[in-house]
N, C-alpha and C. Protein backbone atom coordinates (compact mmCIF):
# COMPACT_ATOMS: atom_id res chain seq x y z
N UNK A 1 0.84 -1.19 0.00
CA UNK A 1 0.00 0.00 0.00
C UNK A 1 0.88 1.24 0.00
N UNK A 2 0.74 1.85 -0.49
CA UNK A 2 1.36 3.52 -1.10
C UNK A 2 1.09 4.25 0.65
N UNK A 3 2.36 5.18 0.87
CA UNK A 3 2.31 5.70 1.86
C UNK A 3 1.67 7.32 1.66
N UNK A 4 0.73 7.64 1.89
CA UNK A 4 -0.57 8.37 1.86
C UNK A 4 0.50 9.67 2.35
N UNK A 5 1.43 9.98 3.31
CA UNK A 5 1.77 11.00 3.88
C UNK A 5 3.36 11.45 3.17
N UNK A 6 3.32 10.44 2.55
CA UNK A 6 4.56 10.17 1.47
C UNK A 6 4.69 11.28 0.30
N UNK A 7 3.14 10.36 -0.05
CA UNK A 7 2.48 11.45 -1.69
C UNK A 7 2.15 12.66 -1.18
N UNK A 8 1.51 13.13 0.12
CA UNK A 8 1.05 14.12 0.21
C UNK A 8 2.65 15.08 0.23
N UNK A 9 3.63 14.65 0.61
CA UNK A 9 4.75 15.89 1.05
C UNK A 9 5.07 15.75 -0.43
N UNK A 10 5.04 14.97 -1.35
CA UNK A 10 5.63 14.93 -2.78
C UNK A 10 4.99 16.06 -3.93
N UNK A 11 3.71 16.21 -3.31
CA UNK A 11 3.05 16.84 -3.95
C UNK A 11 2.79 18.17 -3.55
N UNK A 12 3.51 18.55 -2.32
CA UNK A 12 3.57 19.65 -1.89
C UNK A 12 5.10 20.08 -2.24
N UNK A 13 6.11 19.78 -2.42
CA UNK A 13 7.10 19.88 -2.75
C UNK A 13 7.17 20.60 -4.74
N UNK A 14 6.15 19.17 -5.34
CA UNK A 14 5.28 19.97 -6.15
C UNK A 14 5.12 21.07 -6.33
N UNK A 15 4.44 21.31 -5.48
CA UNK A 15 3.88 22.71 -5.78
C UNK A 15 4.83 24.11 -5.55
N UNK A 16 5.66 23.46 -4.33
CA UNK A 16 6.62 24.36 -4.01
C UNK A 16 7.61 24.99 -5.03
N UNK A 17 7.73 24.03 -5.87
CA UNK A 17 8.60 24.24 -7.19
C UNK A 17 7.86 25.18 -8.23
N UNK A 18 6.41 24.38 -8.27
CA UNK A 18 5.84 25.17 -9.38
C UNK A 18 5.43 26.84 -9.11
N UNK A 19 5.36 27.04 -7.80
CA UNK A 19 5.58 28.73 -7.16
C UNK A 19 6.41 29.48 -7.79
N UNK A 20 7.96 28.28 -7.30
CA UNK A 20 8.48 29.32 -7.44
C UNK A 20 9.58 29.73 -9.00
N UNK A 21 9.16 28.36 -9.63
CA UNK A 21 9.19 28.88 -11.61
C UNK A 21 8.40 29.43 -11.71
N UNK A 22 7.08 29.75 -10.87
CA UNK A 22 5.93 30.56 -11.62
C UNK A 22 6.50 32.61 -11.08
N UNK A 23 7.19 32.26 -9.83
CA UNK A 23 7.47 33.71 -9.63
C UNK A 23 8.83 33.81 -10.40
N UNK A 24 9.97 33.08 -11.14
CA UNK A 24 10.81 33.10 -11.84
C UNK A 24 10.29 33.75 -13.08
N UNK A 25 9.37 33.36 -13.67
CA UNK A 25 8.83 33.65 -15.01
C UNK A 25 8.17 35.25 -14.88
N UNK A 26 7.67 35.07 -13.69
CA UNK A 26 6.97 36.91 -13.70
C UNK A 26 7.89 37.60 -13.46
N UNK A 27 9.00 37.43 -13.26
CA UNK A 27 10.39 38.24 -12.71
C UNK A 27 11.21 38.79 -14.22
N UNK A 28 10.85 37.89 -15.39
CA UNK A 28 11.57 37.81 -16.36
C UNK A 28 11.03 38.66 -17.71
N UNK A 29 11.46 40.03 -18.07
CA UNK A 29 10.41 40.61 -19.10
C UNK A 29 11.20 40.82 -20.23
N UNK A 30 9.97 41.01 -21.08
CA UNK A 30 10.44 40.59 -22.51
C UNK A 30 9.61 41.91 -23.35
N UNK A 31 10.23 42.55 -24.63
CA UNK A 31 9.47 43.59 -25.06
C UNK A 31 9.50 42.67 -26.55
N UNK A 32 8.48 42.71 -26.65
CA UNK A 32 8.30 42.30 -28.92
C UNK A 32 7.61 43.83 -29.72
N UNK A 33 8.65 43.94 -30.48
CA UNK A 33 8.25 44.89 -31.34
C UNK A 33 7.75 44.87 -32.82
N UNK A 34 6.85 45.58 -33.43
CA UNK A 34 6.79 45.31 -34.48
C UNK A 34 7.83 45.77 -35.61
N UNK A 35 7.86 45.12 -37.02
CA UNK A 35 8.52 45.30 -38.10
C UNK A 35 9.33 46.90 -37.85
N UNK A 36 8.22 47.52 -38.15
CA UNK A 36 8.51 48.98 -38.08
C UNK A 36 8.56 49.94 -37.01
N UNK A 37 8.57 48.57 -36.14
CA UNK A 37 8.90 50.02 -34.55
C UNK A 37 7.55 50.95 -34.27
N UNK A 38 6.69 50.95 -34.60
CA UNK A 38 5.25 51.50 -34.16
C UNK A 38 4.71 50.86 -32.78
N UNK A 39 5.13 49.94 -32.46
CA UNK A 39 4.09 48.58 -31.27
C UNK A 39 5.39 48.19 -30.76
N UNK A 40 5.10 48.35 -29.43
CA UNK A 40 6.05 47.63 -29.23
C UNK A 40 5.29 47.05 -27.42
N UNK A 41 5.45 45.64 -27.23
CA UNK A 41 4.53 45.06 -25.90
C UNK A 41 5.33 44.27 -25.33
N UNK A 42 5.14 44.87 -23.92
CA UNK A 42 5.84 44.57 -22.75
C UNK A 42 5.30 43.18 -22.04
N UNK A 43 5.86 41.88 -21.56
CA UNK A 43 5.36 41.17 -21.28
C UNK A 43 6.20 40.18 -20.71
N UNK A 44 5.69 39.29 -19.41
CA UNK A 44 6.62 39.08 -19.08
C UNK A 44 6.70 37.60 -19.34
N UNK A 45 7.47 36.38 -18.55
CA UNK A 45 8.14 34.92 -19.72
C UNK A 45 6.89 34.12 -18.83
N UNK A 46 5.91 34.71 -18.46
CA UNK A 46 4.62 34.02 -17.70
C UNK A 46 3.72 34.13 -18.82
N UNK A 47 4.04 35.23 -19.88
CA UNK A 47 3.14 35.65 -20.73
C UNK A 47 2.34 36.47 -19.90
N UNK A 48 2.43 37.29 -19.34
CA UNK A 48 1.39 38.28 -18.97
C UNK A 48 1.91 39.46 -19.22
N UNK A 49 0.44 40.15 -19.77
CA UNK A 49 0.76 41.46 -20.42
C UNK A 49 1.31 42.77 -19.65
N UNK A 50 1.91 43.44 -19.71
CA UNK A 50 2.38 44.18 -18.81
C UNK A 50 2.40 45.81 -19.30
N UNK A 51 2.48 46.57 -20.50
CA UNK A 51 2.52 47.20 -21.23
C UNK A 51 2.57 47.40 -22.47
N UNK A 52 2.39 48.70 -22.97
CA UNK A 52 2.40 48.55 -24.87
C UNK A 52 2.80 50.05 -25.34
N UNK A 53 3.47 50.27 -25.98
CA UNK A 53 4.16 51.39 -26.44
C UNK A 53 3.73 51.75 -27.74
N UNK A 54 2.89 52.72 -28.04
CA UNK A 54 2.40 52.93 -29.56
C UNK A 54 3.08 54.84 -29.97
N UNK A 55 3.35 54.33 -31.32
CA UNK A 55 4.27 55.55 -31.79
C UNK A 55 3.08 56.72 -32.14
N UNK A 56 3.80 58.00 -31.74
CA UNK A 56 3.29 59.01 -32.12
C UNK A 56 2.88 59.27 -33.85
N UNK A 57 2.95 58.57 -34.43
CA UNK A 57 3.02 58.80 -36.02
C UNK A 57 1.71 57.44 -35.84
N UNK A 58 1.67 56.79 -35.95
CA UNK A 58 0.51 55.51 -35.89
C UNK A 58 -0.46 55.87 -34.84
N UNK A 59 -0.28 56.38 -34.06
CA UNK A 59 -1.50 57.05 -33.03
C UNK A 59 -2.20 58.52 -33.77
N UNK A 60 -1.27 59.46 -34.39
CA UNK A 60 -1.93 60.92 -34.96
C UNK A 60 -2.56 59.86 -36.11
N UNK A 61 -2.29 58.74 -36.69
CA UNK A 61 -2.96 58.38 -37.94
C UNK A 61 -3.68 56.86 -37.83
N UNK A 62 -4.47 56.74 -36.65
CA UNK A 62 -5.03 55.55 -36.23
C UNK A 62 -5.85 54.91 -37.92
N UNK A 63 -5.01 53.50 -37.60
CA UNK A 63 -5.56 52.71 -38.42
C UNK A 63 -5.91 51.49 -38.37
N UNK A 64 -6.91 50.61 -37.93
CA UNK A 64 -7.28 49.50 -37.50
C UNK A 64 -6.80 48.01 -38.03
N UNK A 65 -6.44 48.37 -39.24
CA UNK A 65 -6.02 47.05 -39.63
C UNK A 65 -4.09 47.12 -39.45
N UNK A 66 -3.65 48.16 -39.65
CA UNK A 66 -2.24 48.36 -39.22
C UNK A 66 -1.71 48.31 -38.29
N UNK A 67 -2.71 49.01 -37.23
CA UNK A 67 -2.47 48.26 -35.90
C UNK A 67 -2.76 46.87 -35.18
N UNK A 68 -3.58 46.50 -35.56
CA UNK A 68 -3.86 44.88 -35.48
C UNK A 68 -2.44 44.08 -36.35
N UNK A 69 -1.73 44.72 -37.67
CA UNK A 69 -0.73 43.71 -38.41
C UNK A 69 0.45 44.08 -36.82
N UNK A 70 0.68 45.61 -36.57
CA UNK A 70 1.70 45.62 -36.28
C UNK A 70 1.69 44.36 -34.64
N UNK A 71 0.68 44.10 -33.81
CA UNK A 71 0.00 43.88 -32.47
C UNK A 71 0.91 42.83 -32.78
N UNK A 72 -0.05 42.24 -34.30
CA UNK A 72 0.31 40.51 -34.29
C UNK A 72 2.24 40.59 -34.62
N UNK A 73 3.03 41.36 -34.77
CA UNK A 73 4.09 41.37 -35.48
C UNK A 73 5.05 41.35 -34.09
N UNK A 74 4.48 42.45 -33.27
CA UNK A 74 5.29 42.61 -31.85
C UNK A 74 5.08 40.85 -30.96
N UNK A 75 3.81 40.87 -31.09
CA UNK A 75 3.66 39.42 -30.14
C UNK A 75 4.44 38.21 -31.06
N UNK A 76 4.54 38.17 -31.97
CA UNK A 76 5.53 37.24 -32.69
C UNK A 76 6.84 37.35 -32.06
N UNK A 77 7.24 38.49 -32.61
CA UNK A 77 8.66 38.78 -31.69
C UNK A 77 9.08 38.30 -30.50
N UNK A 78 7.80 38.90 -29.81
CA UNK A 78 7.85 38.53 -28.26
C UNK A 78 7.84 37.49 -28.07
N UNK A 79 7.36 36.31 -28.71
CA UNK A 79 7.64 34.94 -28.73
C UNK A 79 8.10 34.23 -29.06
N UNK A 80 9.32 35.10 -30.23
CA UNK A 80 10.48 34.52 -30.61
C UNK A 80 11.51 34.48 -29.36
N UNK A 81 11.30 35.74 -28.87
CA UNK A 81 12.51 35.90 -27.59
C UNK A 81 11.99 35.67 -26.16
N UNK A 82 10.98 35.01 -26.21
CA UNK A 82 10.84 34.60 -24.88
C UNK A 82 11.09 32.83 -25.17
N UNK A 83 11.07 31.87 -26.23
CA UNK A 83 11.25 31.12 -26.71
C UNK A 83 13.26 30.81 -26.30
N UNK A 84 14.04 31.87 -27.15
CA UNK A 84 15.64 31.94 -27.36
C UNK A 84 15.66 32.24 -25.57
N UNK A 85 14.58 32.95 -24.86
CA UNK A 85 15.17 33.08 -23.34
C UNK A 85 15.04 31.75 -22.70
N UNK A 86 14.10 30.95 -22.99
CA UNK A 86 14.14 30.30 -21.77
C UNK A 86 14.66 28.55 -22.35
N UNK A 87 15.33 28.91 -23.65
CA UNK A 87 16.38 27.59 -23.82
C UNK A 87 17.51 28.07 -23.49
N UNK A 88 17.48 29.22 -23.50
CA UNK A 88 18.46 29.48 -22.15
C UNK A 88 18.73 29.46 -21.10
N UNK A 89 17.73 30.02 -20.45
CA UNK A 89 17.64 29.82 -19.23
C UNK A 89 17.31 28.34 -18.39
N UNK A 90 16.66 27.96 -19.02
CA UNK A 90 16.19 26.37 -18.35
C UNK A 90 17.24 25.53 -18.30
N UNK A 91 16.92 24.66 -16.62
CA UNK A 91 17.81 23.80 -16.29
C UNK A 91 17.30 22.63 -16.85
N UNK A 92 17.01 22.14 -17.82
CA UNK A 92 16.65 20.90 -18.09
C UNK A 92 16.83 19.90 -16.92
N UNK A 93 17.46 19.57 -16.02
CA UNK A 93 17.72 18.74 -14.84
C UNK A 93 15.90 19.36 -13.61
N UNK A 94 16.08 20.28 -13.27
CA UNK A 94 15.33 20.67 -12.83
C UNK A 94 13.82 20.58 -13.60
N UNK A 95 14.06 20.82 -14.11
CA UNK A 95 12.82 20.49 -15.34
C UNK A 95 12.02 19.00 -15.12
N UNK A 96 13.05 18.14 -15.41
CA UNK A 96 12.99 16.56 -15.56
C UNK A 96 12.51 16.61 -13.72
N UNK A 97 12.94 16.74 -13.10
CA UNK A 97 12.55 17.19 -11.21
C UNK A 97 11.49 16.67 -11.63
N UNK A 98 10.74 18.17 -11.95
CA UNK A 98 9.19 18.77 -11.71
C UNK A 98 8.55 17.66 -12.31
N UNK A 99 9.27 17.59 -13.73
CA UNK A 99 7.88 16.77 -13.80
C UNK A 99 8.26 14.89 -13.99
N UNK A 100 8.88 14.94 -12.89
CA UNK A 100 9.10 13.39 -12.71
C UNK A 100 9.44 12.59 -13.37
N UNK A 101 10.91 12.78 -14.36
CA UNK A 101 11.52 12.14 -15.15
C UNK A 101 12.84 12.09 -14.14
N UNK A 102 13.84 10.96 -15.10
CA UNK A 102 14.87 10.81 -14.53
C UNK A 102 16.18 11.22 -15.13
């Protein structure tokens, strides 16, 4: 029979980890800009949005579909380099930890 007080500290240990990659990741920010430097969004490697920087030349000349290309162009970015950050950053060992590989 499985020791009941065993799993429970395993799974609190669990969690303990997943805290504190989850406060690692909000600690870690990332800006994606668009093509042309108009958009540019602040965000951090949790993916949460944090800010957005829109140029004085694309704001005096609001345009809905240009700003929607540039949105999608910055968040690309931003997910190119939050992607190159965290094969960097990651301990693969620690990784394998969490989620119970060897």
């Amino acid at each position: 029979m499985a020791n009941p007080f065993g799993q429970m500290k395993d799974l609190y240990k669990m969690q303990k980890e997943a805290k504190a990659l989850q406060k690692k990741l909000q600690s870690i920010r990332l800006t994606g800009t668009s093509k042309d430097g108009s958009v540019s969004i602040h965000m951090n490697a949790a993916q949460e949005f944090e800010g957005i920087d829109i140029s004085e030349e694309l704001e005096n000349n609001f345009n809905s579909e240009r700003f929607a290309k540039c949105m999608k162009e910055a968040f690309k970015d931003y997910q190119k380099k939050l992607q190159k950050r965290m094969m960097q950053d990651m301990d693969l060992n620690s990784l394998r930890g969490m989620l119970g590989g060897a």
